[in-house]
Protein backbone atom coordinates (compact mmCIF):
# COMPACT_ATOMS: atom_id res chain seq x y z
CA UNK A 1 -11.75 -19.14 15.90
CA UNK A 2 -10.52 -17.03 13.12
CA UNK A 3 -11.57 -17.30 9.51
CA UNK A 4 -9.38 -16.84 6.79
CA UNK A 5 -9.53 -13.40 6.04
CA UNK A 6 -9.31 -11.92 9.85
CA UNK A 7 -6.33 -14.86 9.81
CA UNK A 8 -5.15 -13.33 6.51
CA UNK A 9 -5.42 -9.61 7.96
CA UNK A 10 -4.06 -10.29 11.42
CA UNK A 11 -0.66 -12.08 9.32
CA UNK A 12 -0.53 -8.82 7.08
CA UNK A 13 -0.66 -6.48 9.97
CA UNK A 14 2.05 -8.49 11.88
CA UNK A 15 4.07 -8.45 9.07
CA UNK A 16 3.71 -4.91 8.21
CA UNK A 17 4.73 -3.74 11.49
CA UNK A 18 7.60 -5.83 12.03
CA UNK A 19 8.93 -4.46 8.40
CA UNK A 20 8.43 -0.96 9.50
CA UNK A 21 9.93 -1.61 12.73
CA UNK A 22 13.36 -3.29 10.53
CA UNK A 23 12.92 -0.10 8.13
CA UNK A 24 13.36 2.06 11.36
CA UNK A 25 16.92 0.44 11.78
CA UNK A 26 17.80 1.45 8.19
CA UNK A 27 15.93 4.72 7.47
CA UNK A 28 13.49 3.61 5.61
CA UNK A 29 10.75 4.35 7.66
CA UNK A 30 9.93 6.98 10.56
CA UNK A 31 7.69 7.97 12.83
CA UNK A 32 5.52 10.00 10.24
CA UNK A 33 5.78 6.74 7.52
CA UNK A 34 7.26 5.31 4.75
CA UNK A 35 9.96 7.21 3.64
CA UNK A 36 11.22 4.62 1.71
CA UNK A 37 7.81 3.76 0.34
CA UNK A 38 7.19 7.41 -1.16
CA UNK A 39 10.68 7.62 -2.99
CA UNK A 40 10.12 4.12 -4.58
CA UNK A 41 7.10 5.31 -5.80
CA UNK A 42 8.34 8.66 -6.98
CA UNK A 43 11.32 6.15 -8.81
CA UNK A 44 8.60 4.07 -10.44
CA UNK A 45 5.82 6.44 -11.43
CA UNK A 46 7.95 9.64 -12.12
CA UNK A 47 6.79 12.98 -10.65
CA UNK A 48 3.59 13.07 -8.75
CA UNK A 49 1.35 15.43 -6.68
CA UNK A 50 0.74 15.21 -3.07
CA UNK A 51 -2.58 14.49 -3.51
CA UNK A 52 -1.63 11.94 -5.81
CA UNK A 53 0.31 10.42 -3.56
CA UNK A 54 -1.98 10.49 -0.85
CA UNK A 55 -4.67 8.82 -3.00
CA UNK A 56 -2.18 6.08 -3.60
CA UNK A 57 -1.61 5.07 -0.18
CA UNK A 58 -4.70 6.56 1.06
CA UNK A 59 -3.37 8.50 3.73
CA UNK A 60 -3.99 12.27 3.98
CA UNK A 61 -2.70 15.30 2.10
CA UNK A 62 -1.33 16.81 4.83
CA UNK A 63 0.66 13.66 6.01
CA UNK A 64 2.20 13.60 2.43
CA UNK A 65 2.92 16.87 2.90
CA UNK A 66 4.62 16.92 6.36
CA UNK A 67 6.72 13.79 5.04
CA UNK A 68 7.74 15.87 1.71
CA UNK A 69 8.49 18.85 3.97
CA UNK A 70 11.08 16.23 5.57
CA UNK A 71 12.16 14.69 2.57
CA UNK A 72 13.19 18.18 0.70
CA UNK A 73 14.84 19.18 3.90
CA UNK A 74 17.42 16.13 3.33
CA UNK A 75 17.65 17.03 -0.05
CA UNK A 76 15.97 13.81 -1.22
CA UNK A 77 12.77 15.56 -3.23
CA UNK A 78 11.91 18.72 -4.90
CA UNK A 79 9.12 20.25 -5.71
CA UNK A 80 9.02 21.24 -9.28
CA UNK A 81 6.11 23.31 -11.49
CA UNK A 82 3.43 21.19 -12.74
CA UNK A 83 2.73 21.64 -16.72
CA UNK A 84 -1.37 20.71 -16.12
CA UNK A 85 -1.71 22.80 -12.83
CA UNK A 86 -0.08 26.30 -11.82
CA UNK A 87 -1.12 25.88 -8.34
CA UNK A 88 -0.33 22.11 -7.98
CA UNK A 89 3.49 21.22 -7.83
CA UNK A 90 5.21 17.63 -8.52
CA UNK A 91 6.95 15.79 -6.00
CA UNK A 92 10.36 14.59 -7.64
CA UNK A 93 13.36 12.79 -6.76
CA UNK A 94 16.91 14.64 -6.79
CA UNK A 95 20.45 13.05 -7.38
CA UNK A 96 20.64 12.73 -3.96
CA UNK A 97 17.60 11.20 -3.54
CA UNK A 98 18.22 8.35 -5.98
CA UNK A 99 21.38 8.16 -4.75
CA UNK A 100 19.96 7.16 -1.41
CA UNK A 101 17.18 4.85 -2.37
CA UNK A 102 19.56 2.93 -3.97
CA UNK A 103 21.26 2.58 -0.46
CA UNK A 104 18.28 2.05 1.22
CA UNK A 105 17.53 -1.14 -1.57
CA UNK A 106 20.53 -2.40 -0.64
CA UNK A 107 19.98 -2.35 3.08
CA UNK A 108 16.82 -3.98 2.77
CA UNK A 109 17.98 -6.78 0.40
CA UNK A 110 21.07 -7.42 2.68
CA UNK A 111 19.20 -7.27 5.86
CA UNK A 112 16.17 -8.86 4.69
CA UNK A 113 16.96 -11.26 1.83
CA UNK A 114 17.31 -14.12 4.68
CA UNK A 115 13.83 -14.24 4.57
CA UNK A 116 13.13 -15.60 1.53
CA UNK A 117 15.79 -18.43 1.78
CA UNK A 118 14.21 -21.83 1.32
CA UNK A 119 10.87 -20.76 -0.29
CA UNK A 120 10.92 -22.64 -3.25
CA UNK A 121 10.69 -19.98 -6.28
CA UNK A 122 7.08 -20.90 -7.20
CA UNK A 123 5.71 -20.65 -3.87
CA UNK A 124 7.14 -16.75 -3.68
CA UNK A 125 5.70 -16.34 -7.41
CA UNK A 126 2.26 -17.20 -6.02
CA UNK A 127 2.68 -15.19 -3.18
CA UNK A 128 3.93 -12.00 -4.95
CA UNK A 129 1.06 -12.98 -7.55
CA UNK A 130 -1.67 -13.20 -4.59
CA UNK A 131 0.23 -9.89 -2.50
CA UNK A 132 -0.49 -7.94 -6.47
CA UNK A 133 -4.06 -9.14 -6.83
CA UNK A 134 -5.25 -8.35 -3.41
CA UNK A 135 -3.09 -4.65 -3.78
CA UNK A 136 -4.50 -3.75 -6.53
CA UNK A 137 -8.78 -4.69 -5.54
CA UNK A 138 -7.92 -2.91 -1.99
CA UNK A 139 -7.15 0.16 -4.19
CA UNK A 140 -10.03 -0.19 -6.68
CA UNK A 141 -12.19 -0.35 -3.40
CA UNK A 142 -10.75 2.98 -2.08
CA UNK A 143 -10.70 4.63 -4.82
């Protein structure tokens, strides 16, 4: 028997992998992560440190690191100097970089807006609502 909240982690999981496995078609995500998931973030928040990022997925350092290292070498990020620490660069998106998230948006809205077809709007509201909520205490409980 599974209570709610193995039930609820078990239909996270599933979904989670089966979007990563999707982003693989499109780009968006390879073997060392979310590629996708950084630039958005980078988009969002502006220019961020590695360890900053890391602290926002939690994942390691050094796996935001090796995925930057991949992401400058396509020309997507740059590292530029960081005004509050001369040892700590920001992570930043370049033209190019934009230029391909945008693409990447647009492959995951047409290959995945299907999904949503038939949820009536204020049963995705509450979901989205309920997805934020539960986001946001996993990272206060990390942190």
């Amino acid at each position: 028997m599974h209570t709610d909240t193995t039930r609820f982690v078990q239909l996270i999981s599933n979904c989670s992998h089966r979007l990563n496995a999707v982003g693989r078609t499109i780009g968006a995500t390879t073997s060392r992560g979310g590629v996708w998931g950084l630039m958005k973030s980078l988009q969002q928040e502006g220019p961020q440190t590695i360890a900053g990022l890391a602290r926002s997925r939690p994942v390691s350092r050094q796996h935001i690191r090796q995925l930057a290292k991949d992401l400058i070498s396509e020309g997507w990020i740059e590292s530029v100097p960081n005004p509050e620490h001369k040892r700590s660069f920001l992570l930043q998106l370049t033209a190019g970089g934009k230029e391909t998230l945008k693409t990447m948006d647009a492959q995951i809205e047409s290959t995945l807006s299907d999904l949503l077809l038939g949820l009536e709007s204020e049963s995705l509201e509450t979901t989205l609502h309920t997805l934020s909520l539960l986001a946001d205490r996993l990272q206060k409980r990390l942190a």
